[in-house]
N, C-alpha and C. Protein backbone atom coordinates (compact mmCIF):
# COMPACT_ATOMS: atom_id res chain seq x y z
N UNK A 1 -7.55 -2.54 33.43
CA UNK A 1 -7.37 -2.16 32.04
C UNK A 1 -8.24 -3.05 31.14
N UNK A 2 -8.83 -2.90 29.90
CA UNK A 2 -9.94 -3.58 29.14
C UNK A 2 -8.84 -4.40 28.42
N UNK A 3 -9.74 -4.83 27.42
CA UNK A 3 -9.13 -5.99 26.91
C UNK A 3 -8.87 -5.17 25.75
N UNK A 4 -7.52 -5.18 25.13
CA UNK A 4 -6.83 -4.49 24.61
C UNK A 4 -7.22 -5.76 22.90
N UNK A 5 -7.76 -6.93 22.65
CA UNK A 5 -8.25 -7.76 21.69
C UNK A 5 -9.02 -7.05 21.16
N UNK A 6 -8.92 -7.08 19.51
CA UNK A 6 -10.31 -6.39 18.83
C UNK A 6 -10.49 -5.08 18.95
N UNK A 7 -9.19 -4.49 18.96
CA UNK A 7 -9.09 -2.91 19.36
C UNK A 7 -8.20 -2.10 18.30
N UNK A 8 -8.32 -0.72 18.23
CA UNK A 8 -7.40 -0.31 17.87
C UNK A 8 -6.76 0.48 19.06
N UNK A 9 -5.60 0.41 19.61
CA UNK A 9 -5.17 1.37 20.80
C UNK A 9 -4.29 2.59 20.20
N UNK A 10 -4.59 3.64 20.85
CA UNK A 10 -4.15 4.85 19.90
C UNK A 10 -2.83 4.81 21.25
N UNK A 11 -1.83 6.06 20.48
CA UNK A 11 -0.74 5.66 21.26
C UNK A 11 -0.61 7.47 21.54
N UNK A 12 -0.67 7.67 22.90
CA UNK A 12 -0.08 9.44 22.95
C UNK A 12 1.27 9.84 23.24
N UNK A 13 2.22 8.70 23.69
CA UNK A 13 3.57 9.62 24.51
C UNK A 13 4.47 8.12 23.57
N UNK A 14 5.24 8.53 23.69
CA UNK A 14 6.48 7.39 23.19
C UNK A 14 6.43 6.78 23.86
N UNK A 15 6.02 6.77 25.54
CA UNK A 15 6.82 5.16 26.46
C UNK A 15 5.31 4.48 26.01
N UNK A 16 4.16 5.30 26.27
CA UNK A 16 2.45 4.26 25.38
C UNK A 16 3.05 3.66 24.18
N UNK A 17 3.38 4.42 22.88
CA UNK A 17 3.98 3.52 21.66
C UNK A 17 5.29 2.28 21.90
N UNK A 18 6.39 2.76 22.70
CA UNK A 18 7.51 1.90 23.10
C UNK A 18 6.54 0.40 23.74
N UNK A 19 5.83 0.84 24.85
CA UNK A 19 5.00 -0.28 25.46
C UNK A 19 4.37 -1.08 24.59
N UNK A 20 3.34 -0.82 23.29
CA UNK A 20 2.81 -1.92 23.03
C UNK A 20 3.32 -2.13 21.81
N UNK A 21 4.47 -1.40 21.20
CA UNK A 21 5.41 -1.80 20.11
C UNK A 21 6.06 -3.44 20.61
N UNK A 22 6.81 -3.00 22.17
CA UNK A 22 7.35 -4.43 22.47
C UNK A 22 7.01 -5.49 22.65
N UNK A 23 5.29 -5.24 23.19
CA UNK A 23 4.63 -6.08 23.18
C UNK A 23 4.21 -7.00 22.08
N UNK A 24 4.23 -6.04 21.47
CA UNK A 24 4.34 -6.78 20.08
C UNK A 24 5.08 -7.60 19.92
N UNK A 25 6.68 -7.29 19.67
CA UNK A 25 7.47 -8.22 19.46
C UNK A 25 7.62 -9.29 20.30
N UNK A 26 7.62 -8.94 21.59
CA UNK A 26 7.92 -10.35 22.05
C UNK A 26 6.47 -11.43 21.92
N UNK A 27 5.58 -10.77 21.78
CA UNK A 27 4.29 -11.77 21.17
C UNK A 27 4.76 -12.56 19.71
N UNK A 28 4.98 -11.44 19.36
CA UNK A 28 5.42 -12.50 17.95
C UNK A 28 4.36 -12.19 16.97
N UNK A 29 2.98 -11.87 17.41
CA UNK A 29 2.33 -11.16 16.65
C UNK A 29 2.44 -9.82 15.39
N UNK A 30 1.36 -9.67 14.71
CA UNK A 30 1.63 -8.92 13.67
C UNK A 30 1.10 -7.73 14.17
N UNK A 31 1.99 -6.55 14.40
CA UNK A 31 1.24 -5.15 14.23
C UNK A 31 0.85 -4.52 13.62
N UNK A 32 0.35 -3.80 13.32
CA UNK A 32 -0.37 -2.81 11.80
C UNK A 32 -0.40 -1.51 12.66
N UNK A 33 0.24 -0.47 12.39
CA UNK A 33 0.37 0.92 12.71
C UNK A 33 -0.42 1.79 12.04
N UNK A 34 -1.43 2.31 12.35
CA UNK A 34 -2.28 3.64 11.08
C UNK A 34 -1.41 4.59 12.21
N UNK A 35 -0.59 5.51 11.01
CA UNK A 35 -0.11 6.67 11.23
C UNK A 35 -1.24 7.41 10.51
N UNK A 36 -1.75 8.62 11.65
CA UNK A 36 -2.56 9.26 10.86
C UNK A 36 -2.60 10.84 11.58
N UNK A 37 -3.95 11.38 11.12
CA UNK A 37 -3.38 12.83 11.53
C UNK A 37 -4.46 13.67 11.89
N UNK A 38 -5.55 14.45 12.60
CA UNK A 38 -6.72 14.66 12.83
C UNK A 38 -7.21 15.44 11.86
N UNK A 39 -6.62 16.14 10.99
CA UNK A 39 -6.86 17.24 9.95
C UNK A 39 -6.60 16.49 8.51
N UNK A 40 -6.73 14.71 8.65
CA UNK A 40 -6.39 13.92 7.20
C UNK A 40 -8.16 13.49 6.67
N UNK A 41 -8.38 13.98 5.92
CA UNK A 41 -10.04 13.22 5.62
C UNK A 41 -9.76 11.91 5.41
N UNK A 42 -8.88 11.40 4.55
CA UNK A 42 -8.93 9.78 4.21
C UNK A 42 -8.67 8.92 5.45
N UNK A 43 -7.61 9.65 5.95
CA UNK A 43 -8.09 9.13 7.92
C UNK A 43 -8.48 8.67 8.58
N UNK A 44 -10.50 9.73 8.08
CA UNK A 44 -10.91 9.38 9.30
C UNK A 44 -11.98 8.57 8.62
N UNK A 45 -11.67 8.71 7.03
CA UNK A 45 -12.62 7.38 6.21
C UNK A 45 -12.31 6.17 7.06
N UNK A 46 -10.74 6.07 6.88
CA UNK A 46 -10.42 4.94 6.92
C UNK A 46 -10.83 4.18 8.41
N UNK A 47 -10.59 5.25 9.57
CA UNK A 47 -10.46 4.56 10.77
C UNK A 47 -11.63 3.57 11.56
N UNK A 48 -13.02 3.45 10.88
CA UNK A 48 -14.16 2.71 11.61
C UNK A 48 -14.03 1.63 10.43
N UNK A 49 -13.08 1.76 9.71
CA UNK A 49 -12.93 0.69 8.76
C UNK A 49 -12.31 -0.05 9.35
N UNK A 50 -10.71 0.10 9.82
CA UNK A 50 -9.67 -0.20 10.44
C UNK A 50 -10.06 -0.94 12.03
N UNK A 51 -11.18 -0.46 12.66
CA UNK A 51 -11.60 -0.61 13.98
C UNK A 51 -12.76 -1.84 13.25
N UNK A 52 -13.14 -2.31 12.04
CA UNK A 52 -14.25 -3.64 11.71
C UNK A 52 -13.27 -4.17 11.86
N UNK A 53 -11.78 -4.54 10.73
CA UNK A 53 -10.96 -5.49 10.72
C UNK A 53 -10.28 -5.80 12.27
N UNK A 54 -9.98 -4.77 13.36
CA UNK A 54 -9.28 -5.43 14.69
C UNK A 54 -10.47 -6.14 14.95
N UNK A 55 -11.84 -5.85 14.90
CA UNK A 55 -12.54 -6.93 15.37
C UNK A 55 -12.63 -8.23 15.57
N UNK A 56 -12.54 -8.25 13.50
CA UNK A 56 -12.52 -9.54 13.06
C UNK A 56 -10.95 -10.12 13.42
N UNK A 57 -9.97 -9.82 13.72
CA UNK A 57 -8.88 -10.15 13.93
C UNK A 57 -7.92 -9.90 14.94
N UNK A 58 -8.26 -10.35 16.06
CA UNK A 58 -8.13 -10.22 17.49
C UNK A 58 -6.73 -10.60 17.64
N UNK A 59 -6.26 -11.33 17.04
CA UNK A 59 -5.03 -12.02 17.31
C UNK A 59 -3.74 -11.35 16.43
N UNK A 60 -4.44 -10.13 15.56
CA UNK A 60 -3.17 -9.04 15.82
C UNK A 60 -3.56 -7.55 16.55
N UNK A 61 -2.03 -7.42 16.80
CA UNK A 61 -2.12 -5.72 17.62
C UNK A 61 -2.24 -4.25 16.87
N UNK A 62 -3.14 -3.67 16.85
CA UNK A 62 -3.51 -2.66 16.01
C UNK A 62 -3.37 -1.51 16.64
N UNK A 63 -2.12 -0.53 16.60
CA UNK A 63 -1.84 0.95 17.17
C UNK A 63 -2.37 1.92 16.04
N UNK A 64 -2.50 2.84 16.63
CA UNK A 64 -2.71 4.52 16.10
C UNK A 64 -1.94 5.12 16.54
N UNK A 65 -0.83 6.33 15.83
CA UNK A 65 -0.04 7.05 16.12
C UNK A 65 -0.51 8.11 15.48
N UNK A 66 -0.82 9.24 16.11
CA UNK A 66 -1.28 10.81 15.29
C UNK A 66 0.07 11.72 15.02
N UNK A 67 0.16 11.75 13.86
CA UNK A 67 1.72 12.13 13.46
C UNK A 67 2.16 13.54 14.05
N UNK A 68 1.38 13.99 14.19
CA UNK A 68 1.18 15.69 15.08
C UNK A 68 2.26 15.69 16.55
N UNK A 69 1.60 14.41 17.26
CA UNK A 69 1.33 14.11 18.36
C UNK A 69 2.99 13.42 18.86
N UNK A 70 3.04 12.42 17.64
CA UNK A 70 4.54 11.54 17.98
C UNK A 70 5.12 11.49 16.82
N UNK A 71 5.51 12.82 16.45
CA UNK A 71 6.88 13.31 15.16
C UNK A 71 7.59 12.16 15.06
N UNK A 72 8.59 12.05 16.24
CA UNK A 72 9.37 10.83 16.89
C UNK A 72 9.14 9.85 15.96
N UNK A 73 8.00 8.77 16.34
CA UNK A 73 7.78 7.85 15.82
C UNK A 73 7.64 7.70 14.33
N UNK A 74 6.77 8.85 14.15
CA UNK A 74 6.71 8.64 12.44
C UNK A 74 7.58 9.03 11.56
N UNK A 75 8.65 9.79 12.16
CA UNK A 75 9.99 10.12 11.12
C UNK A 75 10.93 8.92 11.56
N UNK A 76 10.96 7.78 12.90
CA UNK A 76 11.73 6.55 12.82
C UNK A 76 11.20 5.93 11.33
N UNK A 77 9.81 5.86 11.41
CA UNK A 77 9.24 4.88 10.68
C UNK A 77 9.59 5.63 8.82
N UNK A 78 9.40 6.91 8.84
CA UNK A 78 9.99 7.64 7.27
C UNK A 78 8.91 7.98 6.91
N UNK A 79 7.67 7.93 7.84
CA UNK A 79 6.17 8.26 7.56
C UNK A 79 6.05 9.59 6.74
N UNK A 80 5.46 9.67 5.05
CA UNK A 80 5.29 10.92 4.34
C UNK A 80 3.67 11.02 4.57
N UNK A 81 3.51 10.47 4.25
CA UNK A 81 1.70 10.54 3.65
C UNK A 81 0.77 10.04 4.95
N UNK A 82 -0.40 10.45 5.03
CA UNK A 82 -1.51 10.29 6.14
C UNK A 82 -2.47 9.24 4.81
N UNK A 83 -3.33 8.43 5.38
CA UNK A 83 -2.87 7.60 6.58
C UNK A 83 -1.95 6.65 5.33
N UNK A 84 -0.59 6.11 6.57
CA UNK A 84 0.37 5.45 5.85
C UNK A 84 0.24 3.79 7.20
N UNK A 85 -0.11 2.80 6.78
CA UNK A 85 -0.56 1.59 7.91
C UNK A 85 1.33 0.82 7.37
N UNK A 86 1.73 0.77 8.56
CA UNK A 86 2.80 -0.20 8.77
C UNK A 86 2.20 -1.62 9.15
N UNK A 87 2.95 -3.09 8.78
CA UNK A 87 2.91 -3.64 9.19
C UNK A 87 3.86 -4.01 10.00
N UNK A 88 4.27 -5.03 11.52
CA UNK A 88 5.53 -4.65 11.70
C UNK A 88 5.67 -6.36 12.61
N UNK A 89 6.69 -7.04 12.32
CA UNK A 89 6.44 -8.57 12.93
C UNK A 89 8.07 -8.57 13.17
N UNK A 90 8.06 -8.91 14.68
CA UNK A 90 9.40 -9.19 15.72
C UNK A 90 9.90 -7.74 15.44
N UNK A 91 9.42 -6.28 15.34
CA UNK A 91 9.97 -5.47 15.23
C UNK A 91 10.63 -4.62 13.90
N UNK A 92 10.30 -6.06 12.74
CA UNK A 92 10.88 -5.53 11.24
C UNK A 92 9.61 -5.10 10.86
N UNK A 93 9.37 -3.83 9.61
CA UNK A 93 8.56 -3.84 8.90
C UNK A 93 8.39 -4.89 7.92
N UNK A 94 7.50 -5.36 7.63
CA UNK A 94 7.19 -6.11 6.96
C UNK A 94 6.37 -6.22 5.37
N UNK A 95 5.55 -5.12 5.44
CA UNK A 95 4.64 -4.50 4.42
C UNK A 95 4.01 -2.88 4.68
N UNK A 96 3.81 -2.43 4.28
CA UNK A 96 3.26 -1.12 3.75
C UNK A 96 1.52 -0.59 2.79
N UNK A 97 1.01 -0.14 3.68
CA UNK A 97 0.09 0.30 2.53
C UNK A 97 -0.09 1.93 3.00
N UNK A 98 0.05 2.58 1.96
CA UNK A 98 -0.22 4.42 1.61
C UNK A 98 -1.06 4.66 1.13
N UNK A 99 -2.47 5.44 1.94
CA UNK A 99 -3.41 5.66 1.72
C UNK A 99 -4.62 4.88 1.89
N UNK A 100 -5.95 5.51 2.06
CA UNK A 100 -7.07 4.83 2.77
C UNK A 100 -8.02 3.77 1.53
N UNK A 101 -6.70 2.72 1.45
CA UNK A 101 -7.41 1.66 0.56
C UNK A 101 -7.86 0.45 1.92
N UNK A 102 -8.90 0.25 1.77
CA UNK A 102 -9.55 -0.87 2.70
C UNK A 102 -9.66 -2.35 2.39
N UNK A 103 -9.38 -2.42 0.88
CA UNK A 103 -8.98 -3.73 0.49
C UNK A 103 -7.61 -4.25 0.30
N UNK A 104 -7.10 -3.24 0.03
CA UNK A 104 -5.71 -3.90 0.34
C UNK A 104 -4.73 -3.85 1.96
N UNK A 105 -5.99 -3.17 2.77
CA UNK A 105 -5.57 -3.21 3.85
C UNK A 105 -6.14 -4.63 4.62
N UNK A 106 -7.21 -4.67 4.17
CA UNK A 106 -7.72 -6.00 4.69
C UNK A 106 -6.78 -7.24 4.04
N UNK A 107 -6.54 -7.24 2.75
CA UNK A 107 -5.53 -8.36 2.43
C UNK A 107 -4.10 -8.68 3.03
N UNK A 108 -3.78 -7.49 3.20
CA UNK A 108 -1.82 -7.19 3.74
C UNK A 108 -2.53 -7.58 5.32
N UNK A 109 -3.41 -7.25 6.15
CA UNK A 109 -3.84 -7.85 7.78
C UNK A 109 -4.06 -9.41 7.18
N UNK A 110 -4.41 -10.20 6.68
CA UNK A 110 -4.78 -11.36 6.43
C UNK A 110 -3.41 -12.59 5.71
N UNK A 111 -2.30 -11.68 5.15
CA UNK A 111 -1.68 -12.47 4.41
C UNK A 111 -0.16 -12.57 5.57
N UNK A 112 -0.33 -11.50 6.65
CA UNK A 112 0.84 -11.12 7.07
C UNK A 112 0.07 -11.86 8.91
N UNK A 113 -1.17 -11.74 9.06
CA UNK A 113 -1.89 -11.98 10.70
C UNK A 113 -1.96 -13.62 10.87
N UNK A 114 -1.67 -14.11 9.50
CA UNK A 114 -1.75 -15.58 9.74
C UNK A 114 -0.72 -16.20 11.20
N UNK A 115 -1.92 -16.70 11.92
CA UNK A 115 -1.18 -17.37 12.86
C UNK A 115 -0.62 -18.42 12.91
N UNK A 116 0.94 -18.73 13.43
CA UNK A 116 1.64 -19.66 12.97
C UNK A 116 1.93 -20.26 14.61
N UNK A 117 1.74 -21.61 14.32
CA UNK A 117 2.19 -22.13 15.89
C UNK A 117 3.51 -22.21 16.26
């Protein structure tokens, strides 16, 4: 399997999302969820945006959930709007951004990815 660092991993079945949701938590790391949707234009603005910042920031976990795909997940989460980015640390949400803003997505990954020893 590749190195899952500096990625965004898209998620297709619930036990793929369950898997690196937990991983998450027990890392302790910060997740950032783009719920998004293949028929969203701001979407697919957003997503080679979303795929610079996992670069630069390896040391959080960055999923894709296609709301089509895993209803499930995005009505747990209360997901209305495409793209809607969760943040999510030990499993709580933590912050929110709605819609394909790239600066305040880069700030909420930076204020929330701070690594703490």
């Amino acid at each position: 399997m590749a190195s899952e660092e500096g990625q965004v991993i898209s998620c297709h079945s619930v036990d793929e999302w369950k898997q690196h949701f937990q991983k998450g938590v027990e890392s302790k790391k910060l997740v950032v969820v783009d719920f998004t949707a293949s028929w969203c234009g701001p979407c697919r603005f957003i997503a080679p945006i979303l795929v610079e910042i996992a670069k630069k920031t390896p040391h959080v976990i960055f999923l894709k959930v296609d709301v089509d795909e895993l209803k499930t997940v995005a009505q747990e989460f209360e997901v209305e709007a495409m793209p809607t980015f969760l943040f999510i640390k030990e499993g709580k949400v933590v912050d929110k951004v709605v819609g394909a803003r790239k600066e305040e997505l880069q700030e909420k990954v930076d204020k929330h990815g701070v690594l703490t020893a």
